[in-house]
Protein backbone atom coordinates (compact mmCIF):
# COMPACT_ATOMS: atom_id res chain seq x y z
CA UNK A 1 -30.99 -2.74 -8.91
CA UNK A 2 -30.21 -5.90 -6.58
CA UNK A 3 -28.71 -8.63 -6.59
CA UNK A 4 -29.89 -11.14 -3.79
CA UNK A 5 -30.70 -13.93 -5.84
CA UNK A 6 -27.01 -14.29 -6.61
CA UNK A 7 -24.99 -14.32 -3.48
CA UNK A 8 -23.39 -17.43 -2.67
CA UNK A 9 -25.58 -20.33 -1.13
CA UNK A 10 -22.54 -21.49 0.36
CA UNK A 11 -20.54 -19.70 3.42
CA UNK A 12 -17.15 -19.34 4.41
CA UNK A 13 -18.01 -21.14 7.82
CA UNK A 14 -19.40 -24.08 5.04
CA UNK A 15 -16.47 -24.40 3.08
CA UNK A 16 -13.94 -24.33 6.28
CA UNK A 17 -16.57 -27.06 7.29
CA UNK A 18 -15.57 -29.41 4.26
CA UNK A 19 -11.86 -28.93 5.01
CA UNK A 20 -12.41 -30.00 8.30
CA UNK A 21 -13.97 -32.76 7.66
CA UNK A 22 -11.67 -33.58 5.01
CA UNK A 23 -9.14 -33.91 7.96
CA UNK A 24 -10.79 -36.96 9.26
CA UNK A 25 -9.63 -38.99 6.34
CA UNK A 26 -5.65 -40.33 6.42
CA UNK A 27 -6.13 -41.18 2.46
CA UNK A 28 -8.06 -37.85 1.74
CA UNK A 29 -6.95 -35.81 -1.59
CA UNK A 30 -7.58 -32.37 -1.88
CA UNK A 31 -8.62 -30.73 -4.30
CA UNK A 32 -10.26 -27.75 -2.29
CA UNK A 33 -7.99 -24.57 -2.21
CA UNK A 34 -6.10 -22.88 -4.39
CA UNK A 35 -3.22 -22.79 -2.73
CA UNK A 36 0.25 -24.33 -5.00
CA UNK A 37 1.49 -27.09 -3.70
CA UNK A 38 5.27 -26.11 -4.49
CA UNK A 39 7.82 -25.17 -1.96
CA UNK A 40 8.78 -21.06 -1.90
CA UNK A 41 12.23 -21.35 -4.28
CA UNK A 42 15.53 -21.24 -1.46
CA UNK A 43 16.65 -18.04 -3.29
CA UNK A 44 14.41 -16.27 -2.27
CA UNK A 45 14.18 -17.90 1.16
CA UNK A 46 17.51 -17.16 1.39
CA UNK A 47 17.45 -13.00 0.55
CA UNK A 48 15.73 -13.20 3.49
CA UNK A 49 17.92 -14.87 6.03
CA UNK A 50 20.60 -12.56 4.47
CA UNK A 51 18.94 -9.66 5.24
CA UNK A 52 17.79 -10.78 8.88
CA UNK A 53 21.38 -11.80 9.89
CA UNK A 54 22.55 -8.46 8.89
CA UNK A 55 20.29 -6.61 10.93
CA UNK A 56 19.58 -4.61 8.08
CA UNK A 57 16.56 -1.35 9.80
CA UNK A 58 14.71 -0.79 6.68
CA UNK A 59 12.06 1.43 6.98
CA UNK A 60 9.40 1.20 4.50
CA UNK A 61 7.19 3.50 3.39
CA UNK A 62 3.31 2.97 2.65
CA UNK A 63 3.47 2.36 -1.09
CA UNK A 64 6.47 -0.35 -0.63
CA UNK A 65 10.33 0.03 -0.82
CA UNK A 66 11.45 1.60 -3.91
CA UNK A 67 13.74 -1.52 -5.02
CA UNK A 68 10.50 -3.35 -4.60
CA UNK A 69 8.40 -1.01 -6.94
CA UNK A 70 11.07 -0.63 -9.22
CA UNK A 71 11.17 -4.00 -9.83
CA UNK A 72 7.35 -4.60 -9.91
CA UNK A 73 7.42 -1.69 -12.77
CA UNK A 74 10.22 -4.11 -14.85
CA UNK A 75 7.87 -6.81 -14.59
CA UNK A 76 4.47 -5.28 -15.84
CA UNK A 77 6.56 -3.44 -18.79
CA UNK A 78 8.05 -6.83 -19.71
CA UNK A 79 4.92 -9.27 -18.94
CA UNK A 80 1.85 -7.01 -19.07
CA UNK A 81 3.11 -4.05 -21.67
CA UNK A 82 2.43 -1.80 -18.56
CA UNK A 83 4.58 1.23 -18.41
CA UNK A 84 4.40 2.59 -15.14
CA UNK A 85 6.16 4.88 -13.15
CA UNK A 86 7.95 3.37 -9.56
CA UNK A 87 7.68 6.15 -7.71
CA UNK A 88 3.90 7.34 -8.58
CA UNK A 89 2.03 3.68 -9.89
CA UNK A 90 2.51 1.27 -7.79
CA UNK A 91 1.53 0.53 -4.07
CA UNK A 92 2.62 -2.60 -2.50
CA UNK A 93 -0.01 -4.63 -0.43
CA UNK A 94 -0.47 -7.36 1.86
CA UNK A 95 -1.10 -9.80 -0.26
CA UNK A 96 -3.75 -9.99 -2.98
CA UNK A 97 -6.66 -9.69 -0.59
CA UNK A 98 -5.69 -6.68 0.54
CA UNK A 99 -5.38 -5.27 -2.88
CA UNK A 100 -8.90 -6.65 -3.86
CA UNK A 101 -9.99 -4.73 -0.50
CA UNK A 102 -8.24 -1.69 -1.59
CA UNK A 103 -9.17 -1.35 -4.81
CA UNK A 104 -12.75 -1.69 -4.68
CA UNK A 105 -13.33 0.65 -1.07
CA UNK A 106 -11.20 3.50 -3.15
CA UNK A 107 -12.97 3.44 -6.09
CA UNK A 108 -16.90 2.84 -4.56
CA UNK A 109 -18.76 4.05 -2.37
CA UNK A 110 -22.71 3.50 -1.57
CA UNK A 111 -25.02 2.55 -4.16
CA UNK A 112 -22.28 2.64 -7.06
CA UNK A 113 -22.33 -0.36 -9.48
CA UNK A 114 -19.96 -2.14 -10.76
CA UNK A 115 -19.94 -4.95 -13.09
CA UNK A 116 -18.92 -8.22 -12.15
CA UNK A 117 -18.81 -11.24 -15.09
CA UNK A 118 -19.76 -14.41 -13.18
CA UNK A 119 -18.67 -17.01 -11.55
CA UNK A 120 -16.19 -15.10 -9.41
CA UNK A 121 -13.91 -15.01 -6.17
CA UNK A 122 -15.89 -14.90 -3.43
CA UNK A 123 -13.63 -11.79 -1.55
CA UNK A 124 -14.76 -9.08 -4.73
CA UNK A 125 -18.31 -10.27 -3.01
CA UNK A 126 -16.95 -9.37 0.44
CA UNK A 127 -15.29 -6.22 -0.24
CA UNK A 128 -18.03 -4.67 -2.70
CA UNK A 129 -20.56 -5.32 0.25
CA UNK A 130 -18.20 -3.46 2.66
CA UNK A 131 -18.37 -0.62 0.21
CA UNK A 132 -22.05 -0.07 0.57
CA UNK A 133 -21.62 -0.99 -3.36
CA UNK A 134 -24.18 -2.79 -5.93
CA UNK A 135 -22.70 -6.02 -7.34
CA UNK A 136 -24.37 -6.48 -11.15
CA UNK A 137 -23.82 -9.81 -12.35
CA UNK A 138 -22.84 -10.17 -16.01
CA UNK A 139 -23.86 -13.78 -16.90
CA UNK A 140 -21.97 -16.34 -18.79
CA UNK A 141 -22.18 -19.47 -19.64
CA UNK A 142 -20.56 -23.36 -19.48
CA UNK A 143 -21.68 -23.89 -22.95
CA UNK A 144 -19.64 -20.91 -24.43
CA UNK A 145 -17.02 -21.31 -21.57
CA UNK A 146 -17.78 -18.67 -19.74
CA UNK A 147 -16.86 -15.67 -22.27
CA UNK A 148 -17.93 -12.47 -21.53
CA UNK A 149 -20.29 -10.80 -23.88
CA UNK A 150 -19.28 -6.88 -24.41
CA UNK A 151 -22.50 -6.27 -25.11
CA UNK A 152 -24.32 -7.70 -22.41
CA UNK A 153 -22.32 -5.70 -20.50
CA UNK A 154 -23.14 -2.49 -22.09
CA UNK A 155 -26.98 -3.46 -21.94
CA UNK A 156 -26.29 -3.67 -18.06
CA UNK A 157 -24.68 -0.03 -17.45
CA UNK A 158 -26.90 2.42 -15.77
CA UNK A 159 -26.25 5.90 -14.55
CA UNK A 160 -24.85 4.51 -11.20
CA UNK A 161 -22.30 2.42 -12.75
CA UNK A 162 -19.02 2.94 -11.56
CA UNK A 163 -16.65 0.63 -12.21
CA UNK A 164 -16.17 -3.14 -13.92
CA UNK A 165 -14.37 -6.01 -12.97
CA UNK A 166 -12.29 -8.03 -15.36
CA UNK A 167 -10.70 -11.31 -14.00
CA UNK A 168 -8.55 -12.87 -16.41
CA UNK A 169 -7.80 -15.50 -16.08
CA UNK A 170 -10.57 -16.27 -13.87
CA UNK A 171 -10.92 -17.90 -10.79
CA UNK A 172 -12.96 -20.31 -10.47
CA UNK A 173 -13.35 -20.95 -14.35
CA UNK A 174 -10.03 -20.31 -15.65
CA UNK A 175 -11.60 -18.45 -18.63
CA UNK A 176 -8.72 -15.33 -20.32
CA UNK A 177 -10.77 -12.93 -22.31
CA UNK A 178 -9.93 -12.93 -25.72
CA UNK A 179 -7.53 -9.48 -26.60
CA UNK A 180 -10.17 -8.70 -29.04
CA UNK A 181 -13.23 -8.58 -26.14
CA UNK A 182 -10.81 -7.11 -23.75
CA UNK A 183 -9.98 -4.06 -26.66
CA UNK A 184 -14.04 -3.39 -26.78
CA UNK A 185 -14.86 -3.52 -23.43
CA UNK A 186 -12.14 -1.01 -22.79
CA UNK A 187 -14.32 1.12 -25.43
CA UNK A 188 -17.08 0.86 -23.27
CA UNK A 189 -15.49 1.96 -20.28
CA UNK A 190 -14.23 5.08 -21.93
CA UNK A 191 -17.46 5.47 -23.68
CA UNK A 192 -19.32 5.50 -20.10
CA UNK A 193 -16.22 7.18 -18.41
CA UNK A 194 -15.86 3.11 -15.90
CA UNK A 195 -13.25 2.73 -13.74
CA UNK A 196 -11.86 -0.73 -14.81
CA UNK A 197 -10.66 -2.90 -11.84
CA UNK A 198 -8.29 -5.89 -13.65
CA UNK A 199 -7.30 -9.07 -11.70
CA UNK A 200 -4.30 -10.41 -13.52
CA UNK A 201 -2.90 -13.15 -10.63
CA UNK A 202 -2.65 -15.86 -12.94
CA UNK A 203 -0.95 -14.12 -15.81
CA UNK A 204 1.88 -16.29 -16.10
CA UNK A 205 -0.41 -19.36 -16.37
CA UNK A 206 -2.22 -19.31 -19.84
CA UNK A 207 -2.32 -22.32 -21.51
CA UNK A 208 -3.02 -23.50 -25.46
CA UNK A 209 -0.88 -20.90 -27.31
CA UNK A 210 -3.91 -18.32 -26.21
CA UNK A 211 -2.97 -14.59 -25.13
CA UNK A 212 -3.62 -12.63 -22.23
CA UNK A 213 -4.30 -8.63 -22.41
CA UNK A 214 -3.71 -6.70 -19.67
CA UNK A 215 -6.33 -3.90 -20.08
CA UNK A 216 -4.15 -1.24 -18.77
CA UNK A 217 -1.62 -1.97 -21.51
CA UNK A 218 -3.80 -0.50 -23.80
CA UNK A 219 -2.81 3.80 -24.03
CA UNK A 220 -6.40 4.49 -23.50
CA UNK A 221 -7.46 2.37 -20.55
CA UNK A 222 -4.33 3.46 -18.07
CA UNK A 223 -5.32 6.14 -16.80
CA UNK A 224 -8.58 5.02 -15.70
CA UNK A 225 -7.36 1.11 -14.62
CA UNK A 226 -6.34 -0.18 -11.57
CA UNK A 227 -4.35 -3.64 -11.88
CA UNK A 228 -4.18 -5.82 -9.48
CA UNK A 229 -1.34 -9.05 -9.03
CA UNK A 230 0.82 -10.81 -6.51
CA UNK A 231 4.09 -13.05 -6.03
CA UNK A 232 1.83 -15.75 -4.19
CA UNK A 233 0.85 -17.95 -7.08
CA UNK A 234 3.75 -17.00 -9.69
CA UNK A 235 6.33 -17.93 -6.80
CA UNK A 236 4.92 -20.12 -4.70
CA UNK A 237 4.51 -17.65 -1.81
CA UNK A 238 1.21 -17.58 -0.49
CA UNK A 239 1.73 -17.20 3.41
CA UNK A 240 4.34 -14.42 2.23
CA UNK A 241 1.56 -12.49 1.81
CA UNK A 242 2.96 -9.89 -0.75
CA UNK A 243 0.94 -8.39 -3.70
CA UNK A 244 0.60 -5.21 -5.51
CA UNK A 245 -1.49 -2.27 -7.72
CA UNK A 246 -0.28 -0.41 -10.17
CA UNK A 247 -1.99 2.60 -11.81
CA UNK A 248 -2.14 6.11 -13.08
CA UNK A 249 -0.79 8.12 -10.41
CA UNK A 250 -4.33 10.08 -8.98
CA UNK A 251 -5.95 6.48 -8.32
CA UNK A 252 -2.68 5.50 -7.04
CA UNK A 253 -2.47 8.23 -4.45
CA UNK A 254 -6.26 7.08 -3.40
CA UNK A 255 -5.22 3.62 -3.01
CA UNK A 256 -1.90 4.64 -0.81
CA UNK A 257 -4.10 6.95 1.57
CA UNK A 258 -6.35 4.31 1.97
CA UNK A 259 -3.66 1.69 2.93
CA UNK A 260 -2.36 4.26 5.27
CA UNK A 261 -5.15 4.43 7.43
CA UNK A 262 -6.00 0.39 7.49
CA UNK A 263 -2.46 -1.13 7.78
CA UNK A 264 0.16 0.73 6.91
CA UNK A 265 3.10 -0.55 5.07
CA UNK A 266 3.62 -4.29 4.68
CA UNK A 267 5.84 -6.53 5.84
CA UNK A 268 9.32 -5.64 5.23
CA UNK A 269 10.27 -9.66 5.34
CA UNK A 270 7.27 -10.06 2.32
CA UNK A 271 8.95 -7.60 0.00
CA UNK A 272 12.61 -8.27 0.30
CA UNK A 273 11.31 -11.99 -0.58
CA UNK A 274 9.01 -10.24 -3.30
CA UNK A 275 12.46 -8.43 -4.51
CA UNK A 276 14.72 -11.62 -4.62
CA UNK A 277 11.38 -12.92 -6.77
CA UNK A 278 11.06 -10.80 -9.16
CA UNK A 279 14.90 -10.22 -9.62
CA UNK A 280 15.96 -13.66 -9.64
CA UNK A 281 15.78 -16.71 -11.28
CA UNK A 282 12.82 -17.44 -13.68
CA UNK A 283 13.32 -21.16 -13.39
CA UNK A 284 10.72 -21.86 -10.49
CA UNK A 285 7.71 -20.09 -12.77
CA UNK A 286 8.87 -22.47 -15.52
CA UNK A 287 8.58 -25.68 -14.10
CA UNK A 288 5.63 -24.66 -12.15
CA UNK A 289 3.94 -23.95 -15.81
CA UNK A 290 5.19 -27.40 -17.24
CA UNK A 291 4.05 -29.10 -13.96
CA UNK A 292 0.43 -27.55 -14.47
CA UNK A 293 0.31 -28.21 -18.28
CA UNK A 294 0.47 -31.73 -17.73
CA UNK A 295 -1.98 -31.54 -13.96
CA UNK A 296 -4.62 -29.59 -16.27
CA UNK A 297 -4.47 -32.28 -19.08
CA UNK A 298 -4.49 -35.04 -16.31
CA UNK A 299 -8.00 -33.54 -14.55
CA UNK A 300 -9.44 -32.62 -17.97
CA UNK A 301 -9.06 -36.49 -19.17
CA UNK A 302 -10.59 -37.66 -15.75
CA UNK A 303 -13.21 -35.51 -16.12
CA UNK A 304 -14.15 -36.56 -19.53
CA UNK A 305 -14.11 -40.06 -18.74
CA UNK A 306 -16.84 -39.26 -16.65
CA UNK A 307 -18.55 -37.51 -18.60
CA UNK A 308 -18.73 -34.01 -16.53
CA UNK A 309 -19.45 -31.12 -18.90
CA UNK A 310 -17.14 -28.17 -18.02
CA UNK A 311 -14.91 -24.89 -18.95
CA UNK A 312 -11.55 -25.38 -20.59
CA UNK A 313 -9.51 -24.36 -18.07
CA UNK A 314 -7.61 -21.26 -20.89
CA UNK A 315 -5.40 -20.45 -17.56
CA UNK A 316 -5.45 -20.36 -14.08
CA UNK A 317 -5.43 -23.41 -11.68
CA UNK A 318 -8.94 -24.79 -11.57
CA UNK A 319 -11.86 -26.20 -13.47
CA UNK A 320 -15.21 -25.51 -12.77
CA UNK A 321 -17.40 -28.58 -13.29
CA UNK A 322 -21.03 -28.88 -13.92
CA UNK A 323 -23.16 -31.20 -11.78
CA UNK A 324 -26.63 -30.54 -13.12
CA UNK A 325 -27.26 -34.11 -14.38
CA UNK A 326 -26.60 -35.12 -10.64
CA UNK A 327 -29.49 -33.34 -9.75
CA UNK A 328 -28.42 -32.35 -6.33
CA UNK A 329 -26.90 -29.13 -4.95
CA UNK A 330 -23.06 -28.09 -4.81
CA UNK A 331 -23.03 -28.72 -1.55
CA UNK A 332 -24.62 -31.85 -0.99
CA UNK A 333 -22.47 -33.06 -3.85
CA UNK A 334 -19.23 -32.05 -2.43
CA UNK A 335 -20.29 -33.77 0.89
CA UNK A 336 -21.14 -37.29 -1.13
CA UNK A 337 -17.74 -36.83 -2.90
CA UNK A 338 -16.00 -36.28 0.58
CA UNK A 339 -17.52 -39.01 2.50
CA UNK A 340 -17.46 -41.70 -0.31
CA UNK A 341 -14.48 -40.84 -2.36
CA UNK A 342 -12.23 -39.32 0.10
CA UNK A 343 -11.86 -36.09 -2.21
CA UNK A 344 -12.56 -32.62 -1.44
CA UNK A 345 -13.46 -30.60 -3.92
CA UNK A 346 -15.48 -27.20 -3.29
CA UNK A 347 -18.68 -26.22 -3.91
CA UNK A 348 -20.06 -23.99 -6.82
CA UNK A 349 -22.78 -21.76 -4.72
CA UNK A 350 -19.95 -20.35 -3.33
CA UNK A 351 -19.61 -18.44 -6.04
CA UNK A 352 -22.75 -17.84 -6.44
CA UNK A 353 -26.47 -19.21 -6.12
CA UNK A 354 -27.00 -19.22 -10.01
CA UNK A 355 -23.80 -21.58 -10.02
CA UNK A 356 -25.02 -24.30 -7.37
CA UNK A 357 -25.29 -27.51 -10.04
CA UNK A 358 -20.97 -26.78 -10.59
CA UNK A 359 -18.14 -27.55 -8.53
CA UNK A 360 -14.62 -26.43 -8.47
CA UNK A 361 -11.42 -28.28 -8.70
CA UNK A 362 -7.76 -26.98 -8.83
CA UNK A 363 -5.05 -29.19 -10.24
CA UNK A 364 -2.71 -28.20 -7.43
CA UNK A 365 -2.00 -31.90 -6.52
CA UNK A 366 0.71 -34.41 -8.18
CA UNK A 367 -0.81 -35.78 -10.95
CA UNK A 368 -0.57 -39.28 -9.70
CA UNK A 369 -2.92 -37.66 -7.14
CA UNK A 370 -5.40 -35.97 -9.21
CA UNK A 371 -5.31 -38.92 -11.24
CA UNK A 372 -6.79 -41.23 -8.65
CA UNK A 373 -9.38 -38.59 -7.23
CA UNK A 374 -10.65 -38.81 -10.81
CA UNK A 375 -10.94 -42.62 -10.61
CA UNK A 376 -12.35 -42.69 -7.20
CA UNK A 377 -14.77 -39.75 -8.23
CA UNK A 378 -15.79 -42.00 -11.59
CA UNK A 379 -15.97 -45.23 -9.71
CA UNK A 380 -18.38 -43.91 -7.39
CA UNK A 381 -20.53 -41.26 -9.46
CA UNK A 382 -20.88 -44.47 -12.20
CA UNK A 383 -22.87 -47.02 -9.72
C-alpha cells in the first residue's frame, strides 16, 4: 500500500517562500505560523538567570534532570490522568520535533504502517519517510469536522500495521476526539496489538466545555502508548525548545537509546526554564486560554461573514478553511490573499494533496488584528 497521491503539494521551501514575501509588506498580518505571540512569563526567564549567575555545573543525563521529570510526571497525573514513573517514563527532548522524530524512528522501521487521520503536521510526514515507514491516510471530513471514524480505521489495518497516530487536538484542524472514539480506538489497538503514538501539545487549549482523553490514561493503552507534549505552546516557549515523552518503561528505554545516539541530552538552560514552568505560576496558561477564547470567536465570526465553510476549531490554535468555491488551489489562493490583502495565511496542500481547496489560519494575532485580516480578506474575496 502507497500513499503518493497524498503528500503535500506544497513544500517547505514554498511556505518559507510566502513568509518571505510576506516581509515585503510594512502593514502585513500574519496569520502563517503557529508560533504564540505571548512573551515567555519573567519567572521563568528569571530561574534561568538565577541559575547562570550561580554557575550552577549541572550535568544532565539523556532522559532529562530528575527535578525536570519529576515534575513532568506531576503534570500528566494532574492534567492527563497519566501515572508515570520519573525515573523509568519519561525522556526529555529537544523540543516537540524531536519527540515526533523520536517516537516514530523507535517504533518503525521499513515498510511498517501506521495510521495517520488526516489533515496533519507536516513533520509526522517527514519523520515516517525517514523511517522507511508507510503513511496510511485515514480520511475525514469538513462536513463532520474532521472526526475520526473508528471504524474506518479498523477497515484500514493490514498485517503490516504497526502503529497509529492520534493528534488531539489537531493541528491544522483543531479537531479533540471525542473520549468515547478515543476509548474504541484504544480497543482496536489492543485488539491488533498497535503501538499508539498520541500528540497531546495543545491539551491545555480545549474550548466549548468539550473534554480531552489522553489515550494513555486509559489502564489498558499505557503500556503500549507513547505520549508526546511540550512547554512551547502551554508557556509561551517555543525557541526554548523543550518537550517531552512519557511511556511504559521498555518503549521508554527505546526512545532514550535512540536520543543517545542523535543528540544527547538537551539543553540544560531549556529544562531549568521547563522546571520553573511547570512548578510555577499557572497564571500565564490562564490568560493565554482567555486571550484565545475570545481570538477563536473573533476569526470564526470573520469567517462566517464571508461565508467560508470550515472546522470548529474544538482546541488548538488554528482553523482550517475550505476554499473549494474559489476554485483555485491552496497555493495560488494564499498568494492572491498575500499580494491583495496583505495577509498571510498558509496553504492547505501542505498538509496534504487531498486538502489543496483549504487553508489554514491560527488566531495567534491580537484580535484587533485578526479582526481586520478578516475584513481585508472579505473585502477583497466579495468583488
Amino acid at each position: 500500500m502507497t500513499n503518493q497521491n497524498n503528500l503535500p503539494k506544497i513544500t517547505t521551501s514554498q511556505l518559507y517562500a510566502l513568509n518571505a514575501k510576506a516581509k515585503k509588506y510594512p502593514d502585513r498580518i500574519e496569520l502563517g505560523r503557529g508560533d504564540p505571540d505571548f512573551d515567555t512569563p519573567e519567572y521563568i526567564i528569571d530561574s534561568v538567570k538565577d541559575f547562570a549567575s550561580n554557575h550552577v555545573i549541572w550535568d544532565s543525563p539523556v532522559e532529562g534532570i530528575l527535578p525536570l521529570r519529576e515534575a513532568i510526571a506531576k503534570r500528566v497525573r494532574e492534567i492527563n490522568h497519566i501515572d508515570v514513573n520519573p525515573e523509568t517514563d519519561i525522556v526529555v527532548t529537544n523540543g516537540g520535533q524531536e519527540a515526533v522524530f523520536l517516537m516514530i524512528n523507535t517504533v518503525l522501521t521499513k515498510d511498517d504502517e501506521i495510521l495517520v487521520p488526516d489533515p496533519n503536521y507536516n513533520s509526522y510526514r517527514d519523520s515516517i519517510k525517514f523511517s522507511g515507514a508507510v503513511r496510511v491516510s485515514v480520511p475525514t471530513k469538513v462536513e463532520e469536522n474532521f472526526r475520526i471514524d473508528p471504524e474506518v480505521v479498523e477497515n484500514l489495518i493490514t498485517d503490516k500495521t504497526r502503529a497509529i497516530l492520534l493528534v488531539s487536538p489537531n493541528n491544522p484542524a483543531g479537531a479533540v476526539i471525542d473520549p468515547e472514539v478515543v476509548k474504541k480506538l484504544v480497543k482496536i489497538a489492543v485488539d491488533h496489538d498497535l503501538i499508539i503514538i498520541s500528540d497531546d501539545i495543545y491539551d491545555r487549549f480545549v474550548y466549548d466545555g468539550i473534554q480531552h482523553l489522553s489515550p494513555a490514561s486509559l489502564k489498558e493503552a499505557f503500556d503500549r502508548t507513547l505520549t508526546l507534549n511540550a512547554a512551547s505552546k502551554q508557556f509561551a516557549m517555543c525557541g526554548w525548545r523543550l518537550g517531552w515523552i512519557v511511556g511504559p518503561k521498555d518503549l521508554i528505554a527505546a526512545v532514550k537509546n535512540y536520543k543517545a545516539i542523535m543528540t544527547g541530552p538537551t539543553t540544560i538552560i531549556g529544562q531549568v526554564g521547563a522546571l520553573a514552568a511547570l512548578t510555577g505560576k499557572t497564571q500565564s496558561i490562564e490568560k493565554m486560554y482567555n486571550t484565545f477564547v475570545l481570538r477563536r470567536r473573533a476569526v470564526m465570526d470573520g469567517l462566517d461573514r464571508i461565508g467560508m465553510e470550515y472546522g470548529v476549531p474544538e482546541g488548538g490554535q488554528f482553523v482550517f478553511v475550505s476554499i473549494k468555491k474559489f476554485k483555485m488551489t491552496s497555493y495560488e489562493f494564499a498568494q492572491k490573499v498575500l499580494e491583495n490583502c496583505h495577509v498571510l495565511v498558509y496553504p492547505g496542500g501542505a498538509y496534504g494533496a487531498q486538502f489543496d481547496d483549504f487553508i489554514r489560519i491560527t488566531f495567534l494575532q491580537p484580535e484587533e488584528k485578526l479582526t481586520e485580516a478578516l475584513k481585508r480578506m472579505e473585502s477583497y474575496l466579495k468583488k
